[in-house]
Protein backbone atom coordinates (compact mmCIF):
# COMPACT_ATOMS: atom_id res chain seq x y z
CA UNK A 1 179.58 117.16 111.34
CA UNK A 2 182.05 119.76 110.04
CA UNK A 3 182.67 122.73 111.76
CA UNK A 4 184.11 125.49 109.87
CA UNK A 5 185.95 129.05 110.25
CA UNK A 6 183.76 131.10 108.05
CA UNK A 7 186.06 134.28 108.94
CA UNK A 8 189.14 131.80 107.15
CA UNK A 9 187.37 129.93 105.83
CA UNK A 10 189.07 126.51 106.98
CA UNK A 11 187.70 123.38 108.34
CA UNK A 12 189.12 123.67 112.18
CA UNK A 13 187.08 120.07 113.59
CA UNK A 14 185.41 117.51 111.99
CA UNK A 15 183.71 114.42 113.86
CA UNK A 16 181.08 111.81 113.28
CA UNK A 17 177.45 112.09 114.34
CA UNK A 18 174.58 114.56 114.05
CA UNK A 19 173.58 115.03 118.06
CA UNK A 20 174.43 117.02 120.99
CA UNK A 21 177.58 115.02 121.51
CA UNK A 22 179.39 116.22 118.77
CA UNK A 23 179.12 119.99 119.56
CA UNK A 24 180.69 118.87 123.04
CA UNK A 25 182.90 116.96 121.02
CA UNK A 26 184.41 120.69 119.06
CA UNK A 27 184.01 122.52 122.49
CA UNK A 28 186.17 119.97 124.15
CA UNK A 29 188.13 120.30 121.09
CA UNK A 30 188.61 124.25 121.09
CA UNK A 31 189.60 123.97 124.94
CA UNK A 32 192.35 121.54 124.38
CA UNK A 33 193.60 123.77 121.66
CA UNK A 34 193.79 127.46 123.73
CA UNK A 35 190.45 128.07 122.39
CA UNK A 36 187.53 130.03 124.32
CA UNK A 37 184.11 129.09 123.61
CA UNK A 38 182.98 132.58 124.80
CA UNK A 39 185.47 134.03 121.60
CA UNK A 40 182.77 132.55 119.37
CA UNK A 41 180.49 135.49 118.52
CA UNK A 42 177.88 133.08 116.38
CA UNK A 43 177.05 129.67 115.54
CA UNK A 44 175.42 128.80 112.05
CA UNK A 45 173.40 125.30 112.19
CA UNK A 46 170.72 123.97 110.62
CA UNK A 47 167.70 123.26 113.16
CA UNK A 48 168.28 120.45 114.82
CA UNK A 49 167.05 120.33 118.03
CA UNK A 50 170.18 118.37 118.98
CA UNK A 51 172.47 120.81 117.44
CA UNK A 52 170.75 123.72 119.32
CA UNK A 53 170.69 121.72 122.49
CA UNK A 54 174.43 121.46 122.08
CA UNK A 55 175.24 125.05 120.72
CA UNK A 56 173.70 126.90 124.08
CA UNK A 57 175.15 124.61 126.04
CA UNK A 58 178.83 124.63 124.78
CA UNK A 59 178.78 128.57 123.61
CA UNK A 60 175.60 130.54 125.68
CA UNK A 61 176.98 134.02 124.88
CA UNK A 62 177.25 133.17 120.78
CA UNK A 63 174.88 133.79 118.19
CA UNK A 64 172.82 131.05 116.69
CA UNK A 65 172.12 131.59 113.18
CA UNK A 66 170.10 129.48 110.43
CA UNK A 67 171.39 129.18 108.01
CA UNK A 68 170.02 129.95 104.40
CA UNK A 69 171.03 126.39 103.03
CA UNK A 70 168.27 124.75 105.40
CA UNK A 71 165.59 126.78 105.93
CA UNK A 72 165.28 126.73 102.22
CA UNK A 73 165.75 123.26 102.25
CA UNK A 74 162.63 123.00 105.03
CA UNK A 75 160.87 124.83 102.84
CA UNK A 76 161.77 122.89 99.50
CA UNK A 77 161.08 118.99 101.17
CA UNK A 78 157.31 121.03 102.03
CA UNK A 79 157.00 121.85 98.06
CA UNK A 80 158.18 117.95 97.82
CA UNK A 81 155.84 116.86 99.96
CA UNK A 82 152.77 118.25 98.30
CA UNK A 83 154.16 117.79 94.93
CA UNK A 84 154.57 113.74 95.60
CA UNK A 85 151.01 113.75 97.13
CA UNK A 86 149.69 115.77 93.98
CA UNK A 87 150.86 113.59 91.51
CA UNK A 88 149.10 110.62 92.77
CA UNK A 89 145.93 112.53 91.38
CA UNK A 90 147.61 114.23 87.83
CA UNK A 91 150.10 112.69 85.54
CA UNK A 92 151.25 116.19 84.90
CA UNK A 93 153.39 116.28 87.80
CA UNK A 94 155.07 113.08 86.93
CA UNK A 95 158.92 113.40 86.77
CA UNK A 96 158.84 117.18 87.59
CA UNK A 97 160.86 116.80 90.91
CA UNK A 98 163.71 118.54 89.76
CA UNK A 99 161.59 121.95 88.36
CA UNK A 100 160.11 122.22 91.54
CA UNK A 101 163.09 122.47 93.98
CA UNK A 102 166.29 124.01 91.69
CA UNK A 103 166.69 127.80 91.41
CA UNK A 104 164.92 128.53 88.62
CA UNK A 105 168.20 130.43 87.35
CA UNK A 106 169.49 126.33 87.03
CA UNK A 107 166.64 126.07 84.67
CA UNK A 108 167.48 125.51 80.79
CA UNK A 109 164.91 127.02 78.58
CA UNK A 110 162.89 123.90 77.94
CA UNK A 111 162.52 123.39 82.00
CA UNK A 112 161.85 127.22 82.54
CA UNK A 113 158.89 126.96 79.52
CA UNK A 114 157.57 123.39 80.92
CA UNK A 115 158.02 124.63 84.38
CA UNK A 116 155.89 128.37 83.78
CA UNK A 117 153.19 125.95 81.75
CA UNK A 118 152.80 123.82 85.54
CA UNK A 119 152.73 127.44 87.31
CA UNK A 120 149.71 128.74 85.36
CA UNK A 121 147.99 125.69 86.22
CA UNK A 122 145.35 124.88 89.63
CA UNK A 123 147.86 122.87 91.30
CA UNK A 124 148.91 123.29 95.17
CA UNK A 125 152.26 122.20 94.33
CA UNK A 126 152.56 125.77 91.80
CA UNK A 127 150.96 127.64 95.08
CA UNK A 128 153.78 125.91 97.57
CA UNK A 129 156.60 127.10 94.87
CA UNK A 130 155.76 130.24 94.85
CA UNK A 131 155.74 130.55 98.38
CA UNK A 132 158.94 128.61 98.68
CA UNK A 133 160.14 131.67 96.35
CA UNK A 134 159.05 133.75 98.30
CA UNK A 135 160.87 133.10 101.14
CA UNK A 136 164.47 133.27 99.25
CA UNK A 137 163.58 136.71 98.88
CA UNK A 138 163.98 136.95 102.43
CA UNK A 139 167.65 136.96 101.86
CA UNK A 140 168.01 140.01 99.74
CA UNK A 141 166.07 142.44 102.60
CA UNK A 142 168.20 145.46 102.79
CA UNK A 143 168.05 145.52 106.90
CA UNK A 144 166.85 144.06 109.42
CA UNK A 145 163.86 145.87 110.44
CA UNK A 146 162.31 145.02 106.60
CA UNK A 147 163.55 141.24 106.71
CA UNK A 148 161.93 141.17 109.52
CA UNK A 149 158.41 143.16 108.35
CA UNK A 150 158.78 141.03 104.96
CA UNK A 151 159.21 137.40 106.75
CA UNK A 152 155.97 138.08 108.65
CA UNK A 153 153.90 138.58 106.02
CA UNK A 154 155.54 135.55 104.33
CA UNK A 155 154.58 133.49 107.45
CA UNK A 156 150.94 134.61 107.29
CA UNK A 157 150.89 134.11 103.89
CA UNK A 158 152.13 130.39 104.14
CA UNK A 159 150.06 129.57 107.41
CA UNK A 160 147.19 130.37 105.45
CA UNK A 161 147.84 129.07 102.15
CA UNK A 162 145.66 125.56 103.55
CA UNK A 163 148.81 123.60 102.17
CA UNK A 164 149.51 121.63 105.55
CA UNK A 165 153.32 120.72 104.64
CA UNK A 166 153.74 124.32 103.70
CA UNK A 167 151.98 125.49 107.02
CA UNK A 168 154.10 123.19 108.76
CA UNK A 169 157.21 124.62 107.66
CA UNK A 170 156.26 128.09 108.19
CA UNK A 171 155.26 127.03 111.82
CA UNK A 172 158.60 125.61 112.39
CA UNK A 173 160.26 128.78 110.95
CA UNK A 174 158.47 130.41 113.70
CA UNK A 175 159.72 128.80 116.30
CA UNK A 176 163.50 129.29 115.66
CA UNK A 177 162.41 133.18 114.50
CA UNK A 178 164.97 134.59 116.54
CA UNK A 179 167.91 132.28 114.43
CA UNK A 180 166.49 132.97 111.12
CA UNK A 181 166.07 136.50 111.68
CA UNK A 182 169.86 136.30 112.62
CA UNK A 183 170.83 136.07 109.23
CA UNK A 184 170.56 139.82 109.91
CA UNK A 185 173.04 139.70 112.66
CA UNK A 186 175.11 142.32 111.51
CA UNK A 187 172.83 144.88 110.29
CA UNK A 188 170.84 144.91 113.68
């Protein structure tokens, strides 16, 4: 775990583990260096319950934010998910991993042609990509009160898109809604 100054952008504590213990590990860490856990406006994490656990109990008054980086990524292993399961029934999915979860502004022109062809075709996996594009447009909202408008209808839209790894994914969105929707933090 790496805990970073995004203000200086400078590692300050780095430790092994992915649990609980290691945010008690940086808290203990900050104290013994002068720090105050209640200077520490926000916390950005991905959404671990052990890493939450940790975060309200070693800094209650900050923040917690999710970060882009893994709700993406939540969303992306979904599109993986019904992609692997889709295959086993078409050949035309068959070493298209990599189409599916890069931005398609990655793509070269060969994998943005062979990846529009799978798009135009019946396949949940093309229905779970665009949803998972969907969602990055979350990021570019202007404000909060239209992130917020604009994720909701993305979240009905995925619950009911009968793709259970997407609806999954959506669901677990929803319960950390108040950390994703404080990617907004400072336009609230």
């Amino acid at each position: 775990t790496v805990v970073v100054d995004l203000e200086q952008k400078k590692v300050i504590f780095a430790t092994e583990g992915k649990d609980a213990s290691t945010v008690d590990r940086f808290a203990e860490h900050l104290l013994n260096h002068k720090g105050d856990p209640e200077n520490v406006v926000a916390v950005s994490s991905d959404m671990s319950v052990a890493f939450i656990s940790g975060i309200n109990k070693n800094f209650p008054t900050a923040d917690l934010v999710f970060d882009r980086f893994h709700i993406m990524k939540l969303v992306g292993d979904a599109v993986d998910e019904v992609r692997r399961a889709e295959s086993k029934e078409t050949d035309v999915l068959k070493k298209t991993r990599y189409l599916w979860l890069s931005n398609p502004n990655n793509l070269d022109a060969n994998q943005v042609e062979q990846l529009s062809s799978l798009t135009q075709q019946n396949l949940k996996t093309a229905k779970a990509y665009q949803i998972r594009l969907a969602l990055a447009d979350f990021f570019e909202q202007e404000d909060y009160a239209s992130a917020e408008s604009y994720l909701k209808r993305w979240y009905f839209w995925a619950t009911h898109s009968r793709i259970e790894p997407v609806i999954k994914a959506a669901k677990t969105i929803k319960r950390h809604w108040d950390g994703v929707m404080a990617w907004y933090i400072g336009m609230v």
